[in-house]
N, C-alpha and C. Protein backbone atom coordinates (compact mmCIF):
# COMPACT_ATOMS: atom_id res chain seq x y z
N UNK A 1 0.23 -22.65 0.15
CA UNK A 1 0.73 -21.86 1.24
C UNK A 1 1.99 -22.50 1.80
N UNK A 2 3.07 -21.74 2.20
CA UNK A 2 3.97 -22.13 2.73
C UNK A 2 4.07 -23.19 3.86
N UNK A 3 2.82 -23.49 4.71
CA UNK A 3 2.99 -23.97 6.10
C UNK A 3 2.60 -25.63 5.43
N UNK A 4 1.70 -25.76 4.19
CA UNK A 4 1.80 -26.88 3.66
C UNK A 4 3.02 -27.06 2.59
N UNK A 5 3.70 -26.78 2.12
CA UNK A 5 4.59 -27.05 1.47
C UNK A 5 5.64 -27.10 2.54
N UNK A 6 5.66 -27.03 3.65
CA UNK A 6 6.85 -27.30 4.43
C UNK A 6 6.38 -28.73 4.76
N UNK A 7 5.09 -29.10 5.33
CA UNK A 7 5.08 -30.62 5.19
C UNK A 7 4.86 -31.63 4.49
N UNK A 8 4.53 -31.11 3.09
CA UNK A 8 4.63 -31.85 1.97
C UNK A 8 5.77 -32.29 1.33
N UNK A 9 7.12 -31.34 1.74
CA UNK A 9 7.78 -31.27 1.07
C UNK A 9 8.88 -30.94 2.49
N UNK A 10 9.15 -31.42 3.49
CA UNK A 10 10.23 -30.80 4.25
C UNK A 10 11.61 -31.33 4.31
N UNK A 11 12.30 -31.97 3.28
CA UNK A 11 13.34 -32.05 2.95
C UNK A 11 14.10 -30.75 1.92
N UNK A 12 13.10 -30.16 0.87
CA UNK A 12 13.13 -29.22 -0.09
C UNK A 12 13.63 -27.93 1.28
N UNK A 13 12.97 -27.60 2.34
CA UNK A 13 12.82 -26.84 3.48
C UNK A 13 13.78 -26.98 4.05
N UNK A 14 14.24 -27.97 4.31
CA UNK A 14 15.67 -28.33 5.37
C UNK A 14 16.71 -28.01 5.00
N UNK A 15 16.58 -28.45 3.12
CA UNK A 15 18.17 -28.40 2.70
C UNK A 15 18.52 -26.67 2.09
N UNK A 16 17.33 -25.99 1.95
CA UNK A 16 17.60 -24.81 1.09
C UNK A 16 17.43 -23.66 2.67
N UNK A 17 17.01 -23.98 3.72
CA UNK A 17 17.05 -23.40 5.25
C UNK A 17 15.89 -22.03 4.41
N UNK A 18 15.10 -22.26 3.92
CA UNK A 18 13.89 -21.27 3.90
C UNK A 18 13.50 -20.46 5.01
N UNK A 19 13.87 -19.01 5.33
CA UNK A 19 13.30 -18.33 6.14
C UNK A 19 12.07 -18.36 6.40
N UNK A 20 11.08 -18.08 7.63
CA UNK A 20 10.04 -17.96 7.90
C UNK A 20 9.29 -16.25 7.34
N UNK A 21 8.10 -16.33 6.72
CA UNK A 21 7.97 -14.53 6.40
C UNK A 21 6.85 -14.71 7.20
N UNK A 22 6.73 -15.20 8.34
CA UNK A 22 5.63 -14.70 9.04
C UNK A 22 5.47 -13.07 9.89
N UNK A 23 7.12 -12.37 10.07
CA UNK A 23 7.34 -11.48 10.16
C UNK A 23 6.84 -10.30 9.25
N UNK A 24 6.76 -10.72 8.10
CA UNK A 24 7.11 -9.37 7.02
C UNK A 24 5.95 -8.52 7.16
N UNK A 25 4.59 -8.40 7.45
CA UNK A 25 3.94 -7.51 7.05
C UNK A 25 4.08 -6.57 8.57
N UNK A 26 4.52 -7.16 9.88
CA UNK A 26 5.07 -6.38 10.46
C UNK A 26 6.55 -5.46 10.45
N UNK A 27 7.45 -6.01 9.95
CA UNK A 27 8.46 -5.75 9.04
C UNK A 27 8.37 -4.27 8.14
N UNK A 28 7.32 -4.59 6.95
CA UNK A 28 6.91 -4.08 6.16
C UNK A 28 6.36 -2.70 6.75
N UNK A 29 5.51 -2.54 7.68
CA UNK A 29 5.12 -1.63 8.21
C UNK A 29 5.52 -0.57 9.15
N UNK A 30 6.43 -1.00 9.65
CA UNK A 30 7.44 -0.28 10.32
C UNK A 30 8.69 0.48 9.45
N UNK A 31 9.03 -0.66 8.22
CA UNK A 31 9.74 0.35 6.91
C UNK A 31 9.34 1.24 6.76
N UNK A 32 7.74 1.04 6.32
CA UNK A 32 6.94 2.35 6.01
C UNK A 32 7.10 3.85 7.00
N UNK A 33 6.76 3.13 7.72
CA UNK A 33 6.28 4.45 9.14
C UNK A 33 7.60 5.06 9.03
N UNK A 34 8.86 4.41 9.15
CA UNK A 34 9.79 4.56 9.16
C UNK A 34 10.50 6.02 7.87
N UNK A 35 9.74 5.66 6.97
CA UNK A 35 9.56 6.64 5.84
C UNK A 35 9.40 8.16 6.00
N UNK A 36 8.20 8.12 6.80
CA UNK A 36 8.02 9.42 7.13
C UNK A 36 8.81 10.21 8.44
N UNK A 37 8.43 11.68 8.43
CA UNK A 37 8.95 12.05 9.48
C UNK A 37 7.97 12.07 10.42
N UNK A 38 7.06 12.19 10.31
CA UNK A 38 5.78 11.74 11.53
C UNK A 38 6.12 10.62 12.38
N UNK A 39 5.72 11.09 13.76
CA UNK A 39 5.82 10.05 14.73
C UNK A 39 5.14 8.78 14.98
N UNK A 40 3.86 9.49 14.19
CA UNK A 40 2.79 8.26 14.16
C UNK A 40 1.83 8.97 13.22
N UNK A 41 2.73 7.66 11.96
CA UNK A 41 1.85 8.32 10.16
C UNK A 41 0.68 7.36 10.03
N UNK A 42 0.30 7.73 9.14
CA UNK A 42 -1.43 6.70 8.59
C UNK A 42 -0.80 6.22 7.68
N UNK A 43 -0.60 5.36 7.46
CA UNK A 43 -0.45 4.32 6.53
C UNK A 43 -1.29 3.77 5.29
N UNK A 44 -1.78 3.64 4.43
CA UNK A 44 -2.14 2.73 3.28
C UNK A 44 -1.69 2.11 2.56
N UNK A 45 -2.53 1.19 1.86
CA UNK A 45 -2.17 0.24 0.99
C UNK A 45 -3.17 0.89 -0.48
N UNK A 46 -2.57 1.36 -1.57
CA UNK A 46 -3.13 1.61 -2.66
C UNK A 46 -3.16 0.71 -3.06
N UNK A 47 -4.78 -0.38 -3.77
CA UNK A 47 -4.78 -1.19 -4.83
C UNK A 47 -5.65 -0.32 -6.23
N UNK A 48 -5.02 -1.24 -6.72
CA UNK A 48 -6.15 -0.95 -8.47
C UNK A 48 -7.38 -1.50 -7.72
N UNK A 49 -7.93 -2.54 -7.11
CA UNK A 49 -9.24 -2.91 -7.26
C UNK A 49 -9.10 -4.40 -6.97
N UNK A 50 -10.40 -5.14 -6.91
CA UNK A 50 -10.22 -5.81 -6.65
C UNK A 50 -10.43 -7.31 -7.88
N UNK A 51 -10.50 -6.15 -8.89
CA UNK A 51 -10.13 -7.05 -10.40
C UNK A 51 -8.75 -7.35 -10.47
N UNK A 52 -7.66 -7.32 -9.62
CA UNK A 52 -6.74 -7.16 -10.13
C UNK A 52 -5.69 -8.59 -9.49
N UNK A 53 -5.42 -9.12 -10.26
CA UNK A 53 -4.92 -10.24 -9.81
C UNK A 53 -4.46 -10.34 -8.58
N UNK A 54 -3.55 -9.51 -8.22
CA UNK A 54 -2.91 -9.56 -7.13
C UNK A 54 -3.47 -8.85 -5.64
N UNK A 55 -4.71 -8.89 -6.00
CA UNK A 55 -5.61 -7.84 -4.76
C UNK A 55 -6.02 -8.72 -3.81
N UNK A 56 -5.71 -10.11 -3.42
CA UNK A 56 -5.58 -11.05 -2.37
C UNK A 56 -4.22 -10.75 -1.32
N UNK A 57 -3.61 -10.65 -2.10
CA UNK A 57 -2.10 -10.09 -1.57
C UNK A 57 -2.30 -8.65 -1.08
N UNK A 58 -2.75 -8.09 -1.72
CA UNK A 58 -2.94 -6.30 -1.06
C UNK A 58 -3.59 -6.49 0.39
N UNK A 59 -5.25 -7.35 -0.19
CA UNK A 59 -6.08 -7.39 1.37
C UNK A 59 -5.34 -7.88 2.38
N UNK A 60 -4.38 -8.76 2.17
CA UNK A 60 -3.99 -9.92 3.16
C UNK A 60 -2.79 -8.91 3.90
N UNK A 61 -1.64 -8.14 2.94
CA UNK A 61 -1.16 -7.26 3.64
C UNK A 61 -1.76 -6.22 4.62
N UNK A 62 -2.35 -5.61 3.83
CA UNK A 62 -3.58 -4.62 4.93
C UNK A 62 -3.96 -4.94 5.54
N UNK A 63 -4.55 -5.82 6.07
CA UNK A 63 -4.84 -6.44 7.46
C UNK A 63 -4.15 -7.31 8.10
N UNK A 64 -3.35 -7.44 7.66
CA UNK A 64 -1.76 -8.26 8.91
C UNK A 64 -1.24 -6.85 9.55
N UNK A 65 -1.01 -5.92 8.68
CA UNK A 65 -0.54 -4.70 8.98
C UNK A 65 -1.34 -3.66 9.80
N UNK A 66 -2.90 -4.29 9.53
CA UNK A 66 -3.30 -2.78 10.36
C UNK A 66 -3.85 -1.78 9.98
N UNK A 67 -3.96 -1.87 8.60
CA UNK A 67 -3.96 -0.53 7.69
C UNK A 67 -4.71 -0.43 7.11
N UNK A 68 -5.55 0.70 6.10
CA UNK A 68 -6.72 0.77 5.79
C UNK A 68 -6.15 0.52 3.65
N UNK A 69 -6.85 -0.37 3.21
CA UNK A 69 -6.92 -1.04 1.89
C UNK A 69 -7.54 -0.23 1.05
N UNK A 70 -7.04 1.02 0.28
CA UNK A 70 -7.64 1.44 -0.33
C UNK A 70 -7.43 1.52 -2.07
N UNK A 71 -8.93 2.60 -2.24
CA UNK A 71 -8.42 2.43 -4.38
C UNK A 71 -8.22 4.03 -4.33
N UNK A 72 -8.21 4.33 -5.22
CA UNK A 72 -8.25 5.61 -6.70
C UNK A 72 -9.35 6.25 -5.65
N UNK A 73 -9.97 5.88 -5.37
CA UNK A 73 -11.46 6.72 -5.20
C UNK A 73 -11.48 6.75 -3.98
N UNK A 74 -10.82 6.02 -3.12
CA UNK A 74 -11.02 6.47 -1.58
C UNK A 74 -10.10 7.69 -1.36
N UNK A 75 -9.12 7.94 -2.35
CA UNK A 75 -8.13 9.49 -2.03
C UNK A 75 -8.35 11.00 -2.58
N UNK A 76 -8.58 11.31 -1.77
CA UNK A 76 -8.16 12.88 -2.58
C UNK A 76 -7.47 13.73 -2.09
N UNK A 77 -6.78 15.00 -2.78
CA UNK A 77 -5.76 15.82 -2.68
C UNK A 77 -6.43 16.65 -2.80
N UNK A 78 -6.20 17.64 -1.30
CA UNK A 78 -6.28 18.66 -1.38
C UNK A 78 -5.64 19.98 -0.49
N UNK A 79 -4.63 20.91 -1.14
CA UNK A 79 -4.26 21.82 -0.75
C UNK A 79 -3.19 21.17 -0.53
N UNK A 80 -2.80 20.46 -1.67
CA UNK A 80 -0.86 19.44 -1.48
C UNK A 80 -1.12 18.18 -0.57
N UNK A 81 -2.39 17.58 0.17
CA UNK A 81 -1.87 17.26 0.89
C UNK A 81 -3.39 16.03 0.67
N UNK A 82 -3.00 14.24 1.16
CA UNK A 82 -3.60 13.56 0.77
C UNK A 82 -4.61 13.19 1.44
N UNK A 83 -6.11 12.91 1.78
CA UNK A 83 -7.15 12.07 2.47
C UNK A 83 -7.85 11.37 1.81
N UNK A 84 -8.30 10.30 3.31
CA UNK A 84 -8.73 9.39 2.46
C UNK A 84 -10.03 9.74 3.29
N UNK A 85 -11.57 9.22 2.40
CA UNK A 85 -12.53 9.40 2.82
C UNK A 85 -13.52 8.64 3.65
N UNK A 86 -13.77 8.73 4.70
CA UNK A 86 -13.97 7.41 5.82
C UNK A 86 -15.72 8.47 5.92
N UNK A 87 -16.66 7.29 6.72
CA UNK A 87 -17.49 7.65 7.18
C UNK A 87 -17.46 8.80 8.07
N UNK A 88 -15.92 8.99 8.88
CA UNK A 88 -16.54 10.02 10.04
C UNK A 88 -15.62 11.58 9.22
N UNK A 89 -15.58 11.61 8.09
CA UNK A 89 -15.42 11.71 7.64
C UNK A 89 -13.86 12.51 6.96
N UNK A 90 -12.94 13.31 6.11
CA UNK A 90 -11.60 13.12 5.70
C UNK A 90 -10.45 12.52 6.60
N UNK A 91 -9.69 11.65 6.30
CA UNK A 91 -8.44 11.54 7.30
C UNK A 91 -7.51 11.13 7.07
N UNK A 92 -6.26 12.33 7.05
CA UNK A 92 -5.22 12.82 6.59
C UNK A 92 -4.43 11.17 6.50
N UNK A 93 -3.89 11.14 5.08
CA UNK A 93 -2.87 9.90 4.68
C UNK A 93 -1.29 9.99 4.44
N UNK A 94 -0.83 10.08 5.32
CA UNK A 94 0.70 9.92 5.26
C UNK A 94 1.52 9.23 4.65
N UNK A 95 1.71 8.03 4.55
CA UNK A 95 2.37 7.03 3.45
C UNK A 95 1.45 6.14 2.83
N UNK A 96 1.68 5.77 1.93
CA UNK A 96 0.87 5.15 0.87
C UNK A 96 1.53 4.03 0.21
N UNK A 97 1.54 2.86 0.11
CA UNK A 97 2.12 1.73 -0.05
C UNK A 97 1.32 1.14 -1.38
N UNK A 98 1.82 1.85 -2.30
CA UNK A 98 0.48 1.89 -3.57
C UNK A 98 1.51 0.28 -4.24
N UNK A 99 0.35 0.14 -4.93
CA UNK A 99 0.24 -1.44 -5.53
C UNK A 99 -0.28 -0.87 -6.88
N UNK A 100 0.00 0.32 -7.31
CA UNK A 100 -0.39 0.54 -8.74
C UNK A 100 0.56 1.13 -9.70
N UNK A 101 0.73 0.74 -10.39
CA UNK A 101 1.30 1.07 -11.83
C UNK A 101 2.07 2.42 -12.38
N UNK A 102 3.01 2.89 -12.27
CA UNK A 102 3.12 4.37 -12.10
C UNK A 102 2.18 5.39 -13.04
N UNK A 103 1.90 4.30 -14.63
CA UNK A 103 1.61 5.46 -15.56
C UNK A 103 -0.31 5.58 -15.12
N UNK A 104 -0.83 4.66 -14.21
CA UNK A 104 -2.07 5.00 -13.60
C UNK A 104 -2.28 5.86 -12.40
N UNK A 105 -1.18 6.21 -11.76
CA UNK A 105 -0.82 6.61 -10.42
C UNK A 105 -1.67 8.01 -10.27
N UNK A 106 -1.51 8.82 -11.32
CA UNK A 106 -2.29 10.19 -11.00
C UNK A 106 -2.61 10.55 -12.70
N UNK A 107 -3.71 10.74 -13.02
CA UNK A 107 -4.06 10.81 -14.12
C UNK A 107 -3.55 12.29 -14.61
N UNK A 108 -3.08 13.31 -13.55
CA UNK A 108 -2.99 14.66 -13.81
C UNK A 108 -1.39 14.84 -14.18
N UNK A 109 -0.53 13.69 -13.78
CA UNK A 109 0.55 13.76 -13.95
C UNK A 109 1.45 12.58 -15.00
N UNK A 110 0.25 11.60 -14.96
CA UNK A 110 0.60 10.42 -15.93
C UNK A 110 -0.25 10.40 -17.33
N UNK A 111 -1.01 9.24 -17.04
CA UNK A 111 -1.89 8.76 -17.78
C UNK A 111 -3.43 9.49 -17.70
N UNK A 112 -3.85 10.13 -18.36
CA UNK A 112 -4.62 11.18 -18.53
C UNK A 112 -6.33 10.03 -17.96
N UNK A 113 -6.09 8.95 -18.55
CA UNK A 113 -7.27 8.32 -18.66
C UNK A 113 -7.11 7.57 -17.51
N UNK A 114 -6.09 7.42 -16.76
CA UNK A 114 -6.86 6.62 -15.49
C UNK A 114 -7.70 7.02 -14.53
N UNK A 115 -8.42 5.46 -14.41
CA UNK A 115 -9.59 5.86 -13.29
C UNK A 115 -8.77 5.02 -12.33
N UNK A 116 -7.79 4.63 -12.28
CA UNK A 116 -7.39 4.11 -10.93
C UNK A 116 -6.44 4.65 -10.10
N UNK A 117 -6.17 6.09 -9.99
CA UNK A 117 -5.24 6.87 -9.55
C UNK A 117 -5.69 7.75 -8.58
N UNK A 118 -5.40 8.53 -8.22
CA UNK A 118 -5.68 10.04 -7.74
C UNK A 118 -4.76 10.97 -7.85
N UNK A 119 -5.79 12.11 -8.42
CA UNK A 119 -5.57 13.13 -9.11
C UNK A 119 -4.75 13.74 -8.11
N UNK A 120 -3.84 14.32 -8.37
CA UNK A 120 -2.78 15.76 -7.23
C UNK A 120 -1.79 15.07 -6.54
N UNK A 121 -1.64 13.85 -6.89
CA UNK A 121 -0.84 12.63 -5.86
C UNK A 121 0.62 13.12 -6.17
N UNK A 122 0.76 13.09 -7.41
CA UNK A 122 2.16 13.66 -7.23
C UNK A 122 2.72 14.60 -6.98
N UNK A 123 1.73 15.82 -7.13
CA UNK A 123 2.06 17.14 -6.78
C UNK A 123 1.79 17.02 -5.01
N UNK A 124 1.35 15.91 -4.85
CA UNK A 124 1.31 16.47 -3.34
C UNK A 124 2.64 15.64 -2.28
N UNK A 125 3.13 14.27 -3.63
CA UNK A 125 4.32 14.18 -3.43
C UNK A 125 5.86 14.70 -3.30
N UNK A 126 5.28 15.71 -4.40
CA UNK A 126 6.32 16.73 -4.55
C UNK A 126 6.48 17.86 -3.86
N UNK A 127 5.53 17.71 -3.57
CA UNK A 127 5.44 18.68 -2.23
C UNK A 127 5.82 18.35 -0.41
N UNK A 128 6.24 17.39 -0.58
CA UNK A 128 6.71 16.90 0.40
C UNK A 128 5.65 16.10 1.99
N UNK A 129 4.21 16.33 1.21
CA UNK A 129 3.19 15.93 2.17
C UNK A 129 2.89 14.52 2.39
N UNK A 130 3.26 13.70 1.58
CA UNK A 130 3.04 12.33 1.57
C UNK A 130 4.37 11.53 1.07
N UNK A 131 4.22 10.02 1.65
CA UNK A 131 5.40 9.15 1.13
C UNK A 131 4.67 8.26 0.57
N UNK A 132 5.60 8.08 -0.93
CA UNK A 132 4.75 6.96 -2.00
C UNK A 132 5.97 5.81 -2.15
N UNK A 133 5.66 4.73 -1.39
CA UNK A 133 6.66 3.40 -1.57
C UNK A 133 5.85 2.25 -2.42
C-alpha cells in the first residue's frame, strides 16, 4: 500500500513528488455523475465476480464511492432502460462503471455465451437510458 511505501521508501517519494490518490474514488464519482444528465444518477460499479483478479479493486472502489458493487445478474433491461435488483425491490441504474470486458458486456450484442453481462445493455445504451464508462 502506498502509505507504507512512503515510509519505507521516502526518499523514492520526495524525489519523484508522488501525488496523493486518496482523492480519486471521490474524484471518480463525481466524473461519473457528471456523465449523466440526471441531477442525482445511481451509480454502479459492474464486476465480472469475484473470481476475478481485480475484484478487490472494484469492492474497494464501491465503497469509498458509495455505490452499489454489482455482477451480470444483479441487472436487467427492461423497456430500454437498466435495474438493478435489490430486496425492496427494482431500482432504476443510471451510470454504470463496468469493470468488464466489452466482448462479455451483453451477450445479445457481443459474445453470445456470456454469463457475465446483461442482456439489452447496449440497446439500452443506445438508447440513450444509461451511461457505460
Amino acid at each position: 500500500d502506498r502509505k507504507m511505501m512512503m515510509r519505507l521508501f521516502p526518499e523514492v517519494f520526495a524525489k519523484q513528488r508522488i501525488a496523493p490518490v486518496d482523492h480519486y474514488p471521490n474524484l471518480l464519482l463525481k466524473t461519473l455523475k457528471s456523465a449523466s444528465r440526471l441531477d442525482n444518477p445511481n451509480v454502479v460499479v459492474l464486476t465480472p465476480g469475484r473470481f476475478n483478479s481485480a475484484f478487490f479493486e472494484h469492492a474497494f472502489l464501491a465503497r469509498e464511492m458509495g455505490v452499489e458493487l454489482v455482477e451480470g445478474a444483479d441487472l436487467f433491461v427492461q423497456d430500454l432502460k437498466v435495474f438493478m435488483r435489490t430486496t425492496d425491490g427494482p431500482k432504476a441504474v443510471d451510470v454504470i462503471y463496468r469493470r468488464i470486458d466489452d466482448a462479455f458486456l451483453d451477450p445479445q450484442a457481443f459474445n453470445p455465451e456470456s454469463m457475465l453481462g446483461v442482456p439489452g445493455l447496449v440497446a439500452a445504451y443506445c438508447a440513450g437510458n444509461v451511461v457505460l464508462a
